[in-house]
Protein backbone atom coordinates (compact mmCIF):
# COMPACT_ATOMS: atom_id res chain seq x y z
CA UNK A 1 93.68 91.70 100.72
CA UNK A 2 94.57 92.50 96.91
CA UNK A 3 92.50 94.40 94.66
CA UNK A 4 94.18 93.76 90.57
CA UNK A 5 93.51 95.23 87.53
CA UNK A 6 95.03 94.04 84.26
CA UNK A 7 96.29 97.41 82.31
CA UNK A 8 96.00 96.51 78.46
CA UNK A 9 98.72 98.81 76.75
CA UNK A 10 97.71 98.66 72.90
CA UNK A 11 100.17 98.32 69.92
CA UNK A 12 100.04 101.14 67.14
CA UNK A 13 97.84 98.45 64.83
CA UNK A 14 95.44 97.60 67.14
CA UNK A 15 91.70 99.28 66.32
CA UNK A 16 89.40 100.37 68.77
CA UNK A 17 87.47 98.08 69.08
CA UNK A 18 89.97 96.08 71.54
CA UNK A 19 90.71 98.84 73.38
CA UNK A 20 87.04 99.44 74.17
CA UNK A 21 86.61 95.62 74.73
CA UNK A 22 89.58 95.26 77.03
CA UNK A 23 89.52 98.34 79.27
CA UNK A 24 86.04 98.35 79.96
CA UNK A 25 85.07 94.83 81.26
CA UNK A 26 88.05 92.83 82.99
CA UNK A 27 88.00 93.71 86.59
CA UNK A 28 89.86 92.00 88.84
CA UNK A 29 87.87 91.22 93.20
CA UNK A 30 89.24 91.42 96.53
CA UNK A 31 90.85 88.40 97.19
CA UNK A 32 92.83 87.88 100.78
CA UNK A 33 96.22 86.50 101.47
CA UNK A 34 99.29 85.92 103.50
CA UNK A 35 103.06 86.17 104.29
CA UNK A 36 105.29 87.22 106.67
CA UNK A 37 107.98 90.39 106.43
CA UNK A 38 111.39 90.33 108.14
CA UNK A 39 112.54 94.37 109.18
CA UNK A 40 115.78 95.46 110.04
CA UNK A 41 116.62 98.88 111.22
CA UNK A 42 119.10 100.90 108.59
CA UNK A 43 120.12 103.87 110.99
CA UNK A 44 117.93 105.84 113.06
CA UNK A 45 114.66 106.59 110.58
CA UNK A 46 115.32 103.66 107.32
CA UNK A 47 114.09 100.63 107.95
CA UNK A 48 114.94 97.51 104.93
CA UNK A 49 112.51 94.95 104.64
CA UNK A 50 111.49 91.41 102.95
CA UNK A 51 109.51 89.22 102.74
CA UNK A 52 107.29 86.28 101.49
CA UNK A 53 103.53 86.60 100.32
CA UNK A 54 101.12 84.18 99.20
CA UNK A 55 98.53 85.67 96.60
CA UNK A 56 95.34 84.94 94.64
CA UNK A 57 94.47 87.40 91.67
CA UNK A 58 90.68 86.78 90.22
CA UNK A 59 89.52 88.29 87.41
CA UNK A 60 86.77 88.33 86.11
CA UNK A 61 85.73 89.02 81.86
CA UNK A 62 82.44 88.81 80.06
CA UNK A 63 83.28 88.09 75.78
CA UNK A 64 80.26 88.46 73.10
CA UNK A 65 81.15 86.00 69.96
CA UNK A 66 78.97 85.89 66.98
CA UNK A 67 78.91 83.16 64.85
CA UNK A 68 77.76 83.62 61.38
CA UNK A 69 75.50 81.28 59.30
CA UNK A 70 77.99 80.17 56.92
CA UNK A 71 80.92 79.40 59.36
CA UNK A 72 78.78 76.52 60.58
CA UNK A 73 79.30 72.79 58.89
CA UNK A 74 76.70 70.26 58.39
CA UNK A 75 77.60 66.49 58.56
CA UNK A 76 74.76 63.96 57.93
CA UNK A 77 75.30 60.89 60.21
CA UNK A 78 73.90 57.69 58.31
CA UNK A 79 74.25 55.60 61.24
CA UNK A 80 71.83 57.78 63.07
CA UNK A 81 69.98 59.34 60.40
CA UNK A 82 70.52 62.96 61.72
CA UNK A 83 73.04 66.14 60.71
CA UNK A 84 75.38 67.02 63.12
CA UNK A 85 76.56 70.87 63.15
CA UNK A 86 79.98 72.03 64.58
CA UNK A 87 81.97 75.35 64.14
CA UNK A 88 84.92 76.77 65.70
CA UNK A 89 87.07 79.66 66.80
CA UNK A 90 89.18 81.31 69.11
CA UNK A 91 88.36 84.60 71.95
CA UNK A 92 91.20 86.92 72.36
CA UNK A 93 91.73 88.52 75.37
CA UNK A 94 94.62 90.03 77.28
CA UNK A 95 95.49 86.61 79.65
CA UNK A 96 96.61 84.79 75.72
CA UNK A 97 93.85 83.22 73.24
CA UNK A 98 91.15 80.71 74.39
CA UNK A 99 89.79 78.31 71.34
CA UNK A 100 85.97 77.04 71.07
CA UNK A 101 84.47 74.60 69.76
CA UNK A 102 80.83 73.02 69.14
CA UNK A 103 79.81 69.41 67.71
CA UNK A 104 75.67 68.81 68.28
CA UNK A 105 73.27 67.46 66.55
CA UNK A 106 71.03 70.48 67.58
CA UNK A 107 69.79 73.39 65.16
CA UNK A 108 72.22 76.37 66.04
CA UNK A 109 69.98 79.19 64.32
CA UNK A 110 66.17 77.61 63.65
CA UNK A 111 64.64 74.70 62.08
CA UNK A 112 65.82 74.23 58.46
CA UNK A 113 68.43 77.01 58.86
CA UNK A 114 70.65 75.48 56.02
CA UNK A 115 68.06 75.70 53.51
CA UNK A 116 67.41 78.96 54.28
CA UNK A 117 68.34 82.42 51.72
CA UNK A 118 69.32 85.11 52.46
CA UNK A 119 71.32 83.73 55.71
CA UNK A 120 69.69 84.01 59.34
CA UNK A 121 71.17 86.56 61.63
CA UNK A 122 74.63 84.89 63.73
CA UNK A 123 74.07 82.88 66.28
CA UNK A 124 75.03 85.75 69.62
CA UNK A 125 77.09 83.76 73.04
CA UNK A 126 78.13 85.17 75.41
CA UNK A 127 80.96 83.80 77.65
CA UNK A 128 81.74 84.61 80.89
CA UNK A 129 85.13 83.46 82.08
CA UNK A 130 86.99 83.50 86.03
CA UNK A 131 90.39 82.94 86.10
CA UNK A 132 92.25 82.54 89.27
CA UNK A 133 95.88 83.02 89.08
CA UNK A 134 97.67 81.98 92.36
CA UNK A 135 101.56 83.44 92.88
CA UNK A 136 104.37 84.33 95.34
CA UNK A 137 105.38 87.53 96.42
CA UNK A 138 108.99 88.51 97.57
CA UNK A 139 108.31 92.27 98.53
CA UNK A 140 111.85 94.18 99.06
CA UNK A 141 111.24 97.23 100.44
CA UNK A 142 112.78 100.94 102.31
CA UNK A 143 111.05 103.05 104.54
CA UNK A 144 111.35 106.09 106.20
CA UNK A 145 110.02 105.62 109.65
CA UNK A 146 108.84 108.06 112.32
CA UNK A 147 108.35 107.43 115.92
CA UNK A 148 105.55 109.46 117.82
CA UNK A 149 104.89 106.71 120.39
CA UNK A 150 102.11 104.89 120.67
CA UNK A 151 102.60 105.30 117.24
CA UNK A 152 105.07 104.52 114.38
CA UNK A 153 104.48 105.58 111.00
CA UNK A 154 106.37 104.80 107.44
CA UNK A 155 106.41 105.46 104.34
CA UNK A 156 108.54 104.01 101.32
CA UNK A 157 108.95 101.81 98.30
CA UNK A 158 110.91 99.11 96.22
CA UNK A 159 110.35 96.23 93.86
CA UNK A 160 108.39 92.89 94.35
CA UNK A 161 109.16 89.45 92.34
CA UNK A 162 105.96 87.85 91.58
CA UNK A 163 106.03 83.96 90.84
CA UNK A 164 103.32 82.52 89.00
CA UNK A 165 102.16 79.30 90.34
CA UNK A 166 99.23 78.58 88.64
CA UNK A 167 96.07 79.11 87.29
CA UNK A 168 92.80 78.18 87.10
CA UNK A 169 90.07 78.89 84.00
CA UNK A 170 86.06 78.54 84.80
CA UNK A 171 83.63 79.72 81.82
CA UNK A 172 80.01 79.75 81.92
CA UNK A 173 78.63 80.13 78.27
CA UNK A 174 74.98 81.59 77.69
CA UNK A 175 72.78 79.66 75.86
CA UNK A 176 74.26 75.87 77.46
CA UNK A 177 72.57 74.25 74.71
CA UNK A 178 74.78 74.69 71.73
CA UNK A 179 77.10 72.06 73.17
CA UNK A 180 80.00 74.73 72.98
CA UNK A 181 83.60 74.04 74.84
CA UNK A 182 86.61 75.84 75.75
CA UNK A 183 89.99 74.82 75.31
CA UNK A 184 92.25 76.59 77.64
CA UNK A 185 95.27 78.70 76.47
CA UNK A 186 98.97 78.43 77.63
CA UNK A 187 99.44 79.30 81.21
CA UNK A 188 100.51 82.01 82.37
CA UNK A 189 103.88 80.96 84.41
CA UNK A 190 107.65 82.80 85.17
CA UNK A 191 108.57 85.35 87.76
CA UNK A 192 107.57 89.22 86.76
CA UNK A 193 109.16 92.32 88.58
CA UNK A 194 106.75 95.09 90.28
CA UNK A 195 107.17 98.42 91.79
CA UNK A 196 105.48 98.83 94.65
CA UNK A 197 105.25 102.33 97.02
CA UNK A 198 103.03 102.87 99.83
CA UNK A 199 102.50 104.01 103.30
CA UNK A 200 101.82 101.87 106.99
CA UNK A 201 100.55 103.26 110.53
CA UNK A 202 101.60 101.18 113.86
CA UNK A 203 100.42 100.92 117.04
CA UNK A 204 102.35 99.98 119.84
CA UNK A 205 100.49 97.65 122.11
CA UNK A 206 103.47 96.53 124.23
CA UNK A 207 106.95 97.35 123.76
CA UNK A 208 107.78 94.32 121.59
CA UNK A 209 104.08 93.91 119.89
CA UNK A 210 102.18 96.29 117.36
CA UNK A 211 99.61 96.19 115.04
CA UNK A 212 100.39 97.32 111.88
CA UNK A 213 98.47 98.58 108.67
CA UNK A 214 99.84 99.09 105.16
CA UNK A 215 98.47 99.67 101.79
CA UNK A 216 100.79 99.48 99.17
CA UNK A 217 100.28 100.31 95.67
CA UNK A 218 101.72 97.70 92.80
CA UNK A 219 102.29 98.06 89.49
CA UNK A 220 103.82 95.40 87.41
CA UNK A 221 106.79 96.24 85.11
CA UNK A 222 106.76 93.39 82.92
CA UNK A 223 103.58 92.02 81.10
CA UNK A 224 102.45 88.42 81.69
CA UNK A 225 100.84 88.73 78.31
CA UNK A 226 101.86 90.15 75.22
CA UNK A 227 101.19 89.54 71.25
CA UNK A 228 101.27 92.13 67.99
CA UNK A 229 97.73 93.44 69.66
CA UNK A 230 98.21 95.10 73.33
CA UNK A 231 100.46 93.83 76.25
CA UNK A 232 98.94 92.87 79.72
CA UNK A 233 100.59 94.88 82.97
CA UNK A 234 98.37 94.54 85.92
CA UNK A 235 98.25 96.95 88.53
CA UNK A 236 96.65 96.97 92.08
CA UNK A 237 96.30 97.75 95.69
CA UNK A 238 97.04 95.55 99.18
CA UNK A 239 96.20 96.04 102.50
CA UNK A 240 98.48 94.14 104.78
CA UNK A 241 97.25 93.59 108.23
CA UNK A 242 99.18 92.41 110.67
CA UNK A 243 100.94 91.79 113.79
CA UNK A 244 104.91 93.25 114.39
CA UNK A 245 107.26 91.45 117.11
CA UNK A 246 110.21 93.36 117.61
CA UNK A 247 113.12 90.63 118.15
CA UNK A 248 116.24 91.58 120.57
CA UNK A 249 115.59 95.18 121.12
């Protein structure tokens, strides 16, 4: 099970306002996963291991836009014999930039809106977005191991290669009746190092079979997102779970 937060690190030119956007409201949920980890003993108390994971990160944002009265445009349709209002834009957020758009035929603000002076106030949406980015692990890892049969505990660190996959944008926009839609940004894609350190209890059920525990603690050393704003380095927590076979002991 992994547990990811993205860490926005801000340039010197970015204002507060993104730093209060971004580090307040993009949390990332508990999503599970799975792999398998090869061990092989490095003396009497190292052990070297890796390995091959299969991961979903989720995240979750929620973006406020407000669209003012003169960014909208008014086209009068003489086939139909009605206006037709559109306006655009884009939401940036630390996963890259997301454009909008809406074309309707439906009064944004209030009936008779462009004759109105002064302007109404902007037209408020919110957007709630869920992006699912799925990637492969390849944990390398040392540990110091003590024996205190039953038990077997370790602790130790390393690196981890993640490799995007792909991912997966789902936006829910509040009010649906402005006829708004979202074109997706670039996706995210490449292979980004992580650190990773953490610490594992085992219990010996037989004398080739345990159950094993280990959260680890990640933190990724290259951003999967970056502009002249703030760069994007996640960071998170896993719980493996598992079951150890010890081969030709």
């Amino acid at each position: 099970a992994n547990y990811t937060h993205r860490r926005v690190v801000l340039e010197e030119d970015a204002n507060g306002e993104i730093a209060e956007r971004f580090n307040s409201n993009e949390n990332g949920l508990i999503r599970p996963g799975g792999g398998l980890i090869l061990y092989r003993d490095v003396g009497k108390t190292l052990r070297l291991g890796i390995g091959l994971e299969y991961n979903e990160w989720v995240q979750e944002a929620n973006y406020s836009i407000e669209v003012p009265f003169e960014a909208v445009t008014e086209e009068f349709l003489a086939t139909t014999g009605t206006s037709e209002f559109s306006f655009d834009g884009s939401i940036s957020s630390s996963l890259g930039d997301n454009e909008y758009l809406a074309n309707s035929d439906e009064i944004f603000f209030n009936i008779g809106f462009e004759t109105l002076s002064p302007a109404p106030d902007p037209l408020a949406i919110d957007i709630s977005t869920r992006q699912t980015i799925s990637y492969l692990t390849i944990p390398i890892t040392l540990e110091y191991v003590i024996d205190a049969y039953p038990w077997r505990f370790s602790a130790g660190g390393g690196i981890a290669l993640n490799q995007i996959l792909n991912t997966r944008l789902e936006t829910t926009i509040t009010p649906d009746t402005v006829g708004i839609q979202i074109a997706e940004g670039d996706p995210i894609t490449g292979t980004y190092f992580a650190f990773q350190a953490g610490i594992a209890a085992e219990y010996m059920l037989s004398e080739r079979v345990s159950f094993r525990v280990n959260p680890v603690y990640r933190g990724w050393m290259t951003p999967i997102f970056e502009n002249e704003e703030f760069r994007t380095l996640p960071f998170g927590v896993a719980i493996r779970g598992g079951i150890v076979y010890r081969i030709g002991k």
